[in-house]
C-alpha atoms as a PDB file:
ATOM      1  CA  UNK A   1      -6.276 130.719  16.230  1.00  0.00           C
ATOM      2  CA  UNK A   2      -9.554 131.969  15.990  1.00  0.00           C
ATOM      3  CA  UNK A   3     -13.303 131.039  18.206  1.00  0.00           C
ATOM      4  CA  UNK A   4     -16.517 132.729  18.000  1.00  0.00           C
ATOM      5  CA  UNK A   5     -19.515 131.837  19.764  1.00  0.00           C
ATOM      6  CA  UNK A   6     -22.307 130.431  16.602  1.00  0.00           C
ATOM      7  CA  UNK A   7     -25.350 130.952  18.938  1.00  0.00           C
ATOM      8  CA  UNK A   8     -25.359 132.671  21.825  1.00  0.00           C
ATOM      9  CA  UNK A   9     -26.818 130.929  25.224  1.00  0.00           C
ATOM     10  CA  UNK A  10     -29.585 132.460  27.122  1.00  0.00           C
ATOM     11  CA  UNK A  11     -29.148 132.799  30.934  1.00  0.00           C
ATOM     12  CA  UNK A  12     -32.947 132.202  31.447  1.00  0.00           C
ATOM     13  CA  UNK A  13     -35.237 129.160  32.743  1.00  0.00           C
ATOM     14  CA  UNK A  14     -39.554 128.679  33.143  1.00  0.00           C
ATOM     15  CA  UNK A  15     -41.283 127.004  35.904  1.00  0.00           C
ATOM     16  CA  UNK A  16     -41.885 124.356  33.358  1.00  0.00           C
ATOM     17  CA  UNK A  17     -37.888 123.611  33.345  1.00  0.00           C
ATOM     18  CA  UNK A  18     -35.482 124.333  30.967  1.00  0.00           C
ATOM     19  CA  UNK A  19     -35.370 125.730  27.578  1.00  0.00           C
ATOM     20  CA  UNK A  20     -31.778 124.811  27.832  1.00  0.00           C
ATOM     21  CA  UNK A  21     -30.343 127.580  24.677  1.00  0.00           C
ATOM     22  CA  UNK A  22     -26.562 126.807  25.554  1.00  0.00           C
ATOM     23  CA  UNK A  23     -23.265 128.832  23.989  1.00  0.00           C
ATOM     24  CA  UNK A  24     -22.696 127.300  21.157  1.00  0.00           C
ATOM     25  CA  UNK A  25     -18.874 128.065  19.789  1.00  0.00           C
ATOM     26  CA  UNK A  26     -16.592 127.412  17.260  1.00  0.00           C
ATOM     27  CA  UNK A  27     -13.147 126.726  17.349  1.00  0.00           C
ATOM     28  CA  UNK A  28     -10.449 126.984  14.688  1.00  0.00           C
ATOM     29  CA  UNK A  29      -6.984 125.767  15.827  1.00  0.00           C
ATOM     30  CA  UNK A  30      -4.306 123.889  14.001  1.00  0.00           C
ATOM     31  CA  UNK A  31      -5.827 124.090  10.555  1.00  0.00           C
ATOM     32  CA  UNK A  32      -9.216 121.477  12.760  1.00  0.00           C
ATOM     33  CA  UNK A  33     -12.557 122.939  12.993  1.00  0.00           C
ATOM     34  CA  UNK A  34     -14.290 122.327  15.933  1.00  0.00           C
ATOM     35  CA  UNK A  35     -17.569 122.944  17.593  1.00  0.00           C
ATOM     36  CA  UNK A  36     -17.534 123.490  21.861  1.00  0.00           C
ATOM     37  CA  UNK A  37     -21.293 122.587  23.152  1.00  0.00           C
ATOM     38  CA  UNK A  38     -23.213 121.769  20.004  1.00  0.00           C
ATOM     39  CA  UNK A  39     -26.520 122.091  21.794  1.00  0.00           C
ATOM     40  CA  UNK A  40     -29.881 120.518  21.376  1.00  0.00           C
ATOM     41  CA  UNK A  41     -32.476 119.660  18.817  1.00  0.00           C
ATOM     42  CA  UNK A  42     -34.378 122.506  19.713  1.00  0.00           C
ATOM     43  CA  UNK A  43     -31.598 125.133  18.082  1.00  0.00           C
ATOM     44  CA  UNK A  44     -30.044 122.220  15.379  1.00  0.00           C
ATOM     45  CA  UNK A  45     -31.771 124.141  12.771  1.00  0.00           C
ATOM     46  CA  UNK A  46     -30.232 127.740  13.941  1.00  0.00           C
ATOM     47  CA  UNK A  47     -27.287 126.263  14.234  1.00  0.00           C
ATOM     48  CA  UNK A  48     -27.111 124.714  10.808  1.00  0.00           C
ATOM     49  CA  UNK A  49     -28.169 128.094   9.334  1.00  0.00           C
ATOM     50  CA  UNK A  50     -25.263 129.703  11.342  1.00  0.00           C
ATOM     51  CA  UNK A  51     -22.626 127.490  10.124  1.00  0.00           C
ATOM     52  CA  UNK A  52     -23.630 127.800   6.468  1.00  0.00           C
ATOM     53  CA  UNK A  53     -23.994 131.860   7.176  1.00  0.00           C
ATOM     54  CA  UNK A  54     -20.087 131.471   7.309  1.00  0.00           C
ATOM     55  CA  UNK A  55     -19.669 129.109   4.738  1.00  0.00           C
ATOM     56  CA  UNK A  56     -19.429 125.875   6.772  1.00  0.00           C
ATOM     57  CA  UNK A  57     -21.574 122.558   6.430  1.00  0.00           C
ATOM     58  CA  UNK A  58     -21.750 119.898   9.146  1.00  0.00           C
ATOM     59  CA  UNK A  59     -19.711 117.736   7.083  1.00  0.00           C
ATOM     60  CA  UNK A  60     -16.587 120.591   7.449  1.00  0.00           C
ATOM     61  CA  UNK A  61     -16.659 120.318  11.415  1.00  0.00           C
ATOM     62  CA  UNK A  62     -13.629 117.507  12.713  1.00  0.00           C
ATOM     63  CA  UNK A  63     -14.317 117.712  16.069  1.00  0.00           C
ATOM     64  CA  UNK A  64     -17.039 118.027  18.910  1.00  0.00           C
ATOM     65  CA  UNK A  65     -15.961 118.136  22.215  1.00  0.00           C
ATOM     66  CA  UNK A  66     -18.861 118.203  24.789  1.00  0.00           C
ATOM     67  CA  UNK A  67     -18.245 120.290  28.375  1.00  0.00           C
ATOM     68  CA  UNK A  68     -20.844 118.067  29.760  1.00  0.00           C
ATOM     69  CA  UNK A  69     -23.783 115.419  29.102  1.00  0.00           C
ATOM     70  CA  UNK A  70     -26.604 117.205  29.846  1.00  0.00           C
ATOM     71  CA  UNK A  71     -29.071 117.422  26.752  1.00  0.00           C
ATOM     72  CA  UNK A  72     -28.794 120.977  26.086  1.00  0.00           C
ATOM     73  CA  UNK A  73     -25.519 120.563  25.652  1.00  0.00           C
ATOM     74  CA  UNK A  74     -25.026 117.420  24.145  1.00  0.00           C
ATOM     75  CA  UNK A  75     -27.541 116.051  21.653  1.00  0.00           C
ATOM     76  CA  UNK A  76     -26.029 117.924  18.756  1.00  0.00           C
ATOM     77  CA  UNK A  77     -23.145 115.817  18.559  1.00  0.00           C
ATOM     78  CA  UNK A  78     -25.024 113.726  16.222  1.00  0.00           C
ATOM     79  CA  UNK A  79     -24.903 115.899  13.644  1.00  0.00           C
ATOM     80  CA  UNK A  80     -21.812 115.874  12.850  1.00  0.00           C
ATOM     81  CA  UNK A  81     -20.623 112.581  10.429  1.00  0.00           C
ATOM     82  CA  UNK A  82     -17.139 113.136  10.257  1.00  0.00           C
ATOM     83  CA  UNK A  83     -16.180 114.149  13.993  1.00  0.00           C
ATOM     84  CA  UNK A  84     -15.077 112.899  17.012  1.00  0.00           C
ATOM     85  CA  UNK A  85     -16.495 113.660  20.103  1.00  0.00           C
ATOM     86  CA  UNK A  86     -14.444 114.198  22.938  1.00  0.00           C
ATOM     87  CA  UNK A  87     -15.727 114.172  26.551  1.00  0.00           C
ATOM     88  CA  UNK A  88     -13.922 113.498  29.450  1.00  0.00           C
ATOM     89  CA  UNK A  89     -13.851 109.901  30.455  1.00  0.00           C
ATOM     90  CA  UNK A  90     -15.099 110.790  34.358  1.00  0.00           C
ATOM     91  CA  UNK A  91     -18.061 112.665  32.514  1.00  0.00           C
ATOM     92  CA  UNK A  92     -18.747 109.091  30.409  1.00  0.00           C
ATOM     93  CA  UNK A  93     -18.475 107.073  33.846  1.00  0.00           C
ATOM     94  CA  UNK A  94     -21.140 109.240  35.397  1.00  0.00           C
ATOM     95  CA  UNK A  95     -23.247 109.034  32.463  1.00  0.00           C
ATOM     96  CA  UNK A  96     -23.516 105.270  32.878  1.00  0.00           C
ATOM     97  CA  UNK A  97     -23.453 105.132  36.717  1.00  0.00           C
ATOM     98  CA  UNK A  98     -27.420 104.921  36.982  1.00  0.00           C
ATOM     99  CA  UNK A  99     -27.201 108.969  38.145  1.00  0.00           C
ATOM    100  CA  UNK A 100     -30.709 110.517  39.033  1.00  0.00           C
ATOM    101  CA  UNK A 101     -29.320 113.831  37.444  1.00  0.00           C
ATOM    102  CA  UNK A 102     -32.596 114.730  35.465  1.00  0.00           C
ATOM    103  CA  UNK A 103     -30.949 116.011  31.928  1.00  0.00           C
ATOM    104  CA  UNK A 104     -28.092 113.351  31.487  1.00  0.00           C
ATOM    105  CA  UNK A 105     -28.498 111.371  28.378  1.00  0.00           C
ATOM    106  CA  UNK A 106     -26.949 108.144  29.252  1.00  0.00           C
ATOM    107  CA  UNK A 107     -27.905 106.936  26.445  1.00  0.00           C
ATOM    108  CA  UNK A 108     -25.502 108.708  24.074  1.00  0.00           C
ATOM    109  CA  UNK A 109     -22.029 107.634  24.791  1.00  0.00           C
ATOM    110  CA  UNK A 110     -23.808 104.568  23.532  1.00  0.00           C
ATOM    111  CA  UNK A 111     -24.718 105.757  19.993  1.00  0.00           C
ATOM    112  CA  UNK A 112     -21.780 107.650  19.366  1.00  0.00           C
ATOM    113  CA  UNK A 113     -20.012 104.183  19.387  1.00  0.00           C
ATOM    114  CA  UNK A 114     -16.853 104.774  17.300  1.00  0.00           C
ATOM    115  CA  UNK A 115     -16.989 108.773  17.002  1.00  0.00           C
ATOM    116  CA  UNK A 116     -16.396 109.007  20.925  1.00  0.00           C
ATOM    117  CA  UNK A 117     -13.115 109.924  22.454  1.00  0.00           C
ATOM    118  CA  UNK A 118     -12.747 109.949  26.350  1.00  0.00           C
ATOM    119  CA  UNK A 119     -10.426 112.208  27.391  1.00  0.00           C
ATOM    120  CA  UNK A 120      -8.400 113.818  30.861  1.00  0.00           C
ATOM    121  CA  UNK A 121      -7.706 116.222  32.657  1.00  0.00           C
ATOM    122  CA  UNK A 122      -4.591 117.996  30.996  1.00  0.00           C
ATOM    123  CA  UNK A 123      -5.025 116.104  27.695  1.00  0.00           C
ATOM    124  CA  UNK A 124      -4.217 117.991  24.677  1.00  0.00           C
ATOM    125  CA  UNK A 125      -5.556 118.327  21.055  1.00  0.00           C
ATOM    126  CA  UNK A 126      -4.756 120.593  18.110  1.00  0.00           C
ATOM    127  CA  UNK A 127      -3.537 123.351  20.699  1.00  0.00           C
ATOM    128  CA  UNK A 128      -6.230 122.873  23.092  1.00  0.00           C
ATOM    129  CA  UNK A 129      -6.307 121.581  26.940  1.00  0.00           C
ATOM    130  CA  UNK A 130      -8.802 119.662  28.483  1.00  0.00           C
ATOM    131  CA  UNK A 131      -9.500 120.975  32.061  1.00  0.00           C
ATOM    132  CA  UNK A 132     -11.790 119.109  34.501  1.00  0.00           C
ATOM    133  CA  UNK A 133     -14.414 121.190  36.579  1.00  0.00           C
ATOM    134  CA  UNK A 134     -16.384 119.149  38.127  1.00  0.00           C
ATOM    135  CA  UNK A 135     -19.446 119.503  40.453  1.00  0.00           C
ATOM    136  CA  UNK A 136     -22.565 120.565  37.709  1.00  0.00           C
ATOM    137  CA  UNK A 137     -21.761 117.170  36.828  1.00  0.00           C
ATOM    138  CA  UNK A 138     -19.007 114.637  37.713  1.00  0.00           C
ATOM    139  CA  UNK A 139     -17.005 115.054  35.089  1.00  0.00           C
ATOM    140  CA  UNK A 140     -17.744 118.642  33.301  1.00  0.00           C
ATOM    141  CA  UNK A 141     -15.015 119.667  31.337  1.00  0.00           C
ATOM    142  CA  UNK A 142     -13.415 123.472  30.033  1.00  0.00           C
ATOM    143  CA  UNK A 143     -11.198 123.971  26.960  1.00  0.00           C
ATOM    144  CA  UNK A 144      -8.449 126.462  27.321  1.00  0.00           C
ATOM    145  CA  UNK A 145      -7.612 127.879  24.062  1.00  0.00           C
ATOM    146  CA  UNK A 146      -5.116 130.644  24.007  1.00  0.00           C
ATOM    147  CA  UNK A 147      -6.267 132.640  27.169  1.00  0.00           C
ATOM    148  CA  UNK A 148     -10.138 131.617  26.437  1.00  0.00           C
ATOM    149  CA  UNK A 149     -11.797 129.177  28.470  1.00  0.00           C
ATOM    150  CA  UNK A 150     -14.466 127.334  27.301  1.00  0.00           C
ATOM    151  CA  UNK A 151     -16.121 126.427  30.872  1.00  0.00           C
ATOM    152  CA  UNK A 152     -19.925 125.051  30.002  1.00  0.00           C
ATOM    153  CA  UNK A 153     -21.900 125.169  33.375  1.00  0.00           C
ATOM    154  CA  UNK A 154     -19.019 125.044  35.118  1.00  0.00           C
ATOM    155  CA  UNK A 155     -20.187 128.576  34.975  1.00  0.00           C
ATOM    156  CA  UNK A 156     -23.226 129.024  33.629  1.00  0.00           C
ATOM    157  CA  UNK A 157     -24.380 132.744  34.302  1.00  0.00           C
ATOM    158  CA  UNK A 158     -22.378 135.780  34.484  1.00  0.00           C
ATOM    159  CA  UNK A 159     -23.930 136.555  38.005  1.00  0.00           C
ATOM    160  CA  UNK A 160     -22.639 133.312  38.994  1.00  0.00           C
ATOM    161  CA  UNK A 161     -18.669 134.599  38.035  1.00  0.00           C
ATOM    162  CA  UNK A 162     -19.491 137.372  40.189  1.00  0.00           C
ATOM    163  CA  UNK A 163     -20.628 135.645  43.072  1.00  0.00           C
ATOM    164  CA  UNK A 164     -18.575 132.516  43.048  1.00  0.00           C
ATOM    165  CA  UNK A 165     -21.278 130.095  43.750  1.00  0.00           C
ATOM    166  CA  UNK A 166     -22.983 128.424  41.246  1.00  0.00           C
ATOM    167  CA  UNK A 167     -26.923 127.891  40.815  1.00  0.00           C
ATOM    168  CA  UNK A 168     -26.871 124.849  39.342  1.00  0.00           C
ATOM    169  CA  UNK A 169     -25.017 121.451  40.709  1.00  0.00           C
ATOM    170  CA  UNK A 170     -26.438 117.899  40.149  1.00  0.00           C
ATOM    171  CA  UNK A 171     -23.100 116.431  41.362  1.00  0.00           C
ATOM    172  CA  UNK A 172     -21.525 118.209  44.538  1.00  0.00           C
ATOM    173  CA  UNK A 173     -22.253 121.814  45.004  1.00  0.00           C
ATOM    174  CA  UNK A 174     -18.898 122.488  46.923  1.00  0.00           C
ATOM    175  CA  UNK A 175     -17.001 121.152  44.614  1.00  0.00           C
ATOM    176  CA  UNK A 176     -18.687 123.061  41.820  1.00  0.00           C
ATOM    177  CA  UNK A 177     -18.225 126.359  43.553  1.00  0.00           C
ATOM    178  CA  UNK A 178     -14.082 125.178  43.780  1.00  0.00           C
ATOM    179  CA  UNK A 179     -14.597 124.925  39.907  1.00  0.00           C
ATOM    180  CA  UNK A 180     -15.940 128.334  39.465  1.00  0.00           C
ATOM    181  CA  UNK A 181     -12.666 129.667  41.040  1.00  0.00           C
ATOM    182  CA  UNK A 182     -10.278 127.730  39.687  1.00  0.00           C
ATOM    183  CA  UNK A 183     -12.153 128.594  36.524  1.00  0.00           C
ATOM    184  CA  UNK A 184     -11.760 132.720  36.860  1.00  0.00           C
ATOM    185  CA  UNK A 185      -8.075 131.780  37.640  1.00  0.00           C
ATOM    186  CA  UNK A 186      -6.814 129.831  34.950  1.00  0.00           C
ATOM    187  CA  UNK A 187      -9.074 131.823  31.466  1.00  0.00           C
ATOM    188  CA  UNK A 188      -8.758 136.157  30.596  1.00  0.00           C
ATOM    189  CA  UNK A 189     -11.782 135.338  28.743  1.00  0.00           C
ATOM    190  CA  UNK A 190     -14.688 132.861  29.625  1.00  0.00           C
ATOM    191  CA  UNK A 191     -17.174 131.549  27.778  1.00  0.00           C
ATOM    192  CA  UNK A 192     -20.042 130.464  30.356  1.00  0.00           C
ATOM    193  CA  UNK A 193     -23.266 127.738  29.374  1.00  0.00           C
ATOM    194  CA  UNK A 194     -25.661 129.723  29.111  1.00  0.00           C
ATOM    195  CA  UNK A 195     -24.651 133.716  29.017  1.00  0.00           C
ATOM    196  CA  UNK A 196     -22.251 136.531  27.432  1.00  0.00           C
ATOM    197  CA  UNK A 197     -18.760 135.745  27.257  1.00  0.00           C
ATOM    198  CA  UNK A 198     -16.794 138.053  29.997  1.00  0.00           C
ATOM    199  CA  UNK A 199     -13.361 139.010  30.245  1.00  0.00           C
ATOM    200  CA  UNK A 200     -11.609 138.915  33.955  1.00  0.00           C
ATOM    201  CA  UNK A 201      -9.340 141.729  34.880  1.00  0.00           C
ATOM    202  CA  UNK A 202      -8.244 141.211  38.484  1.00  0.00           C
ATOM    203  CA  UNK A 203     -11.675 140.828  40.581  1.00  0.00           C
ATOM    204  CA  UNK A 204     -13.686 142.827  37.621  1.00  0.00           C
ATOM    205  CA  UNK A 205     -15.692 140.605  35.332  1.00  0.00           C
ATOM    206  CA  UNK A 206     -16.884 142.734  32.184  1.00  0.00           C
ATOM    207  CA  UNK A 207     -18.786 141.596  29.223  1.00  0.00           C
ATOM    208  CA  UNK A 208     -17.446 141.091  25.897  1.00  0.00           C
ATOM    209  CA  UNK A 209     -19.195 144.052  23.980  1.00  0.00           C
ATOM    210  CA  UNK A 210     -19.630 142.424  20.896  1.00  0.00           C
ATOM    211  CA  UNK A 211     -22.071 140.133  22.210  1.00  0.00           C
ATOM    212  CA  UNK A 212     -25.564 141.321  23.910  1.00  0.00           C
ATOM    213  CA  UNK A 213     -28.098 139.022  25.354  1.00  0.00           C
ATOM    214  CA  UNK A 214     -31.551 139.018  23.242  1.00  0.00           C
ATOM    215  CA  UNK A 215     -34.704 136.606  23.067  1.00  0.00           C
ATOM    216  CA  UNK A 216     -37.668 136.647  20.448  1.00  0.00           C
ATOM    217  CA  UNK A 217     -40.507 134.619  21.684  1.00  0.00           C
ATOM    218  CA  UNK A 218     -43.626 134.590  19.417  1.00  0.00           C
ATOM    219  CA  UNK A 219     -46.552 133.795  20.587  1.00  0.00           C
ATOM    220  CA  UNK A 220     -49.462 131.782  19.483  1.00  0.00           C
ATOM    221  CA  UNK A 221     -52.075 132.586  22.200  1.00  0.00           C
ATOM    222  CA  UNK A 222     -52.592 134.746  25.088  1.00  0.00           C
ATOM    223  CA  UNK A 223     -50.425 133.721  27.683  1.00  0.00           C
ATOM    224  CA  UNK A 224     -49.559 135.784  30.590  1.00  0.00           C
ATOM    225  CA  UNK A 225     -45.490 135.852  31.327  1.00  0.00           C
ATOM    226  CA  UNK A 226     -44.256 136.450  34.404  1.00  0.00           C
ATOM    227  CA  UNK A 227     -40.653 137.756  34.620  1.00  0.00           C
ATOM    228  CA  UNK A 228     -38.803 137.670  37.470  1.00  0.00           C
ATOM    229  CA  UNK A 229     -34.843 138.574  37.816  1.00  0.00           C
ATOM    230  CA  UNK A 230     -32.235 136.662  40.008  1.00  0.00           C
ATOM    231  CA  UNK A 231     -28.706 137.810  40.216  1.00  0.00           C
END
């Protein structure tokens, strides 16, 4: 079995909102292809240059499965013409239960018709299990591949592995902290939304060194950026 993460999330936001840069990872398992957070329209075209960098079209890809229905997570899925899309069923519900959760797009269990698959908790697929870890959102889901976890914003930051709490939930906020531990407990390796992948070694959370956080922004105009840092 083999993963690697395509495009790399970025654990920042603006006081405009959201750029919403997500891990974006591929899966190989069980001689299937698949893609774990496809992203957003704003990185489709980085992500179709980093699929063809290792030979791959979006034709190749047989699967999508989606952690959660946020955009920045989610909109991607499109892409794809030959793949399902598998999202957990509760995630689906909460999609279509008139949420005021800003970034759901409740709108696309709707157009990918056909192509969807709702799935549980403890559901299987080509080697992989579907676990639920709720509280971002009702129904955001991991992937456990191996010893890997594939969480979304069930964690999204590194800082939020190492402090348990999350910084993020448009569902329930207790029970997205209870996700975050379950989370460390079950994965040796976790792949968070919107950071580096880190490896868990008792209470020590350590970065996979093959990965580094980086960020090009080119600018068209004098603009003055404030930074600030929250751990």
């Amino acid at each position: 079995m083999v993963w690697k993460v395509l495009l790399l999330g970025v654990p920042l936001y603006t006081n405009l909102g959201f750029l919403g840069f997500c891990n974006i990872s591929l899966i190989q398992s069980d001689g299937k292809t698949l893609i774990y957070d496809p992203g957003h329209f704003g990185n489709k075209e980085a992500l179709l240059n980093s699929l063809k960098s290792i030979g791959l079209s979006v034709s190749d890809i047989d699967g999508v499965i989606v952690s959660h229905l946020h955009y920045d997570h989610s909109l991607n899925s499109l892409i794809f013409p030959k793949a399902k899309v598998y999202v957990s069923q509760r995630e689906v519900e909460y999609a279509l239960s008139g949420t005021s959760d800003p970034y759901i797009v409740n709108y696309l269990p709707t157009l990918l018709k056909d192509k969807l698959v709702k799935v549980k908790n403890g559901d299987e697929i080509y080697g992989l299990k579907f676990i639920l870890l709720p509280g971002h959102t009702a129904g955001t889901m991991g992937t456990l591949y191996d010893d890997v976890l594939f969480v979304g914003d069930a964690i999204k930051y590194i800082s939020d592995a190492k402090r348990r709490k999350t910084s993020f939930a448009y569902y329930n906020i207790d029970e997205a902290n209870e996700s975050i531990n379950r989370a460390l407990s079950i994965g040796k390796v976790i792949v968070p939304g919107h950071d580096i992948p880190f490896k868990i070694d008792g209470s020590t959370i350590t970065p996979l060194v093959e990965y580094k956080n980086e960020l090009i922004v080119y600018l068209k105009n004098n603009i003055n950026i404030i930074t600030k840092m929250e751990y």
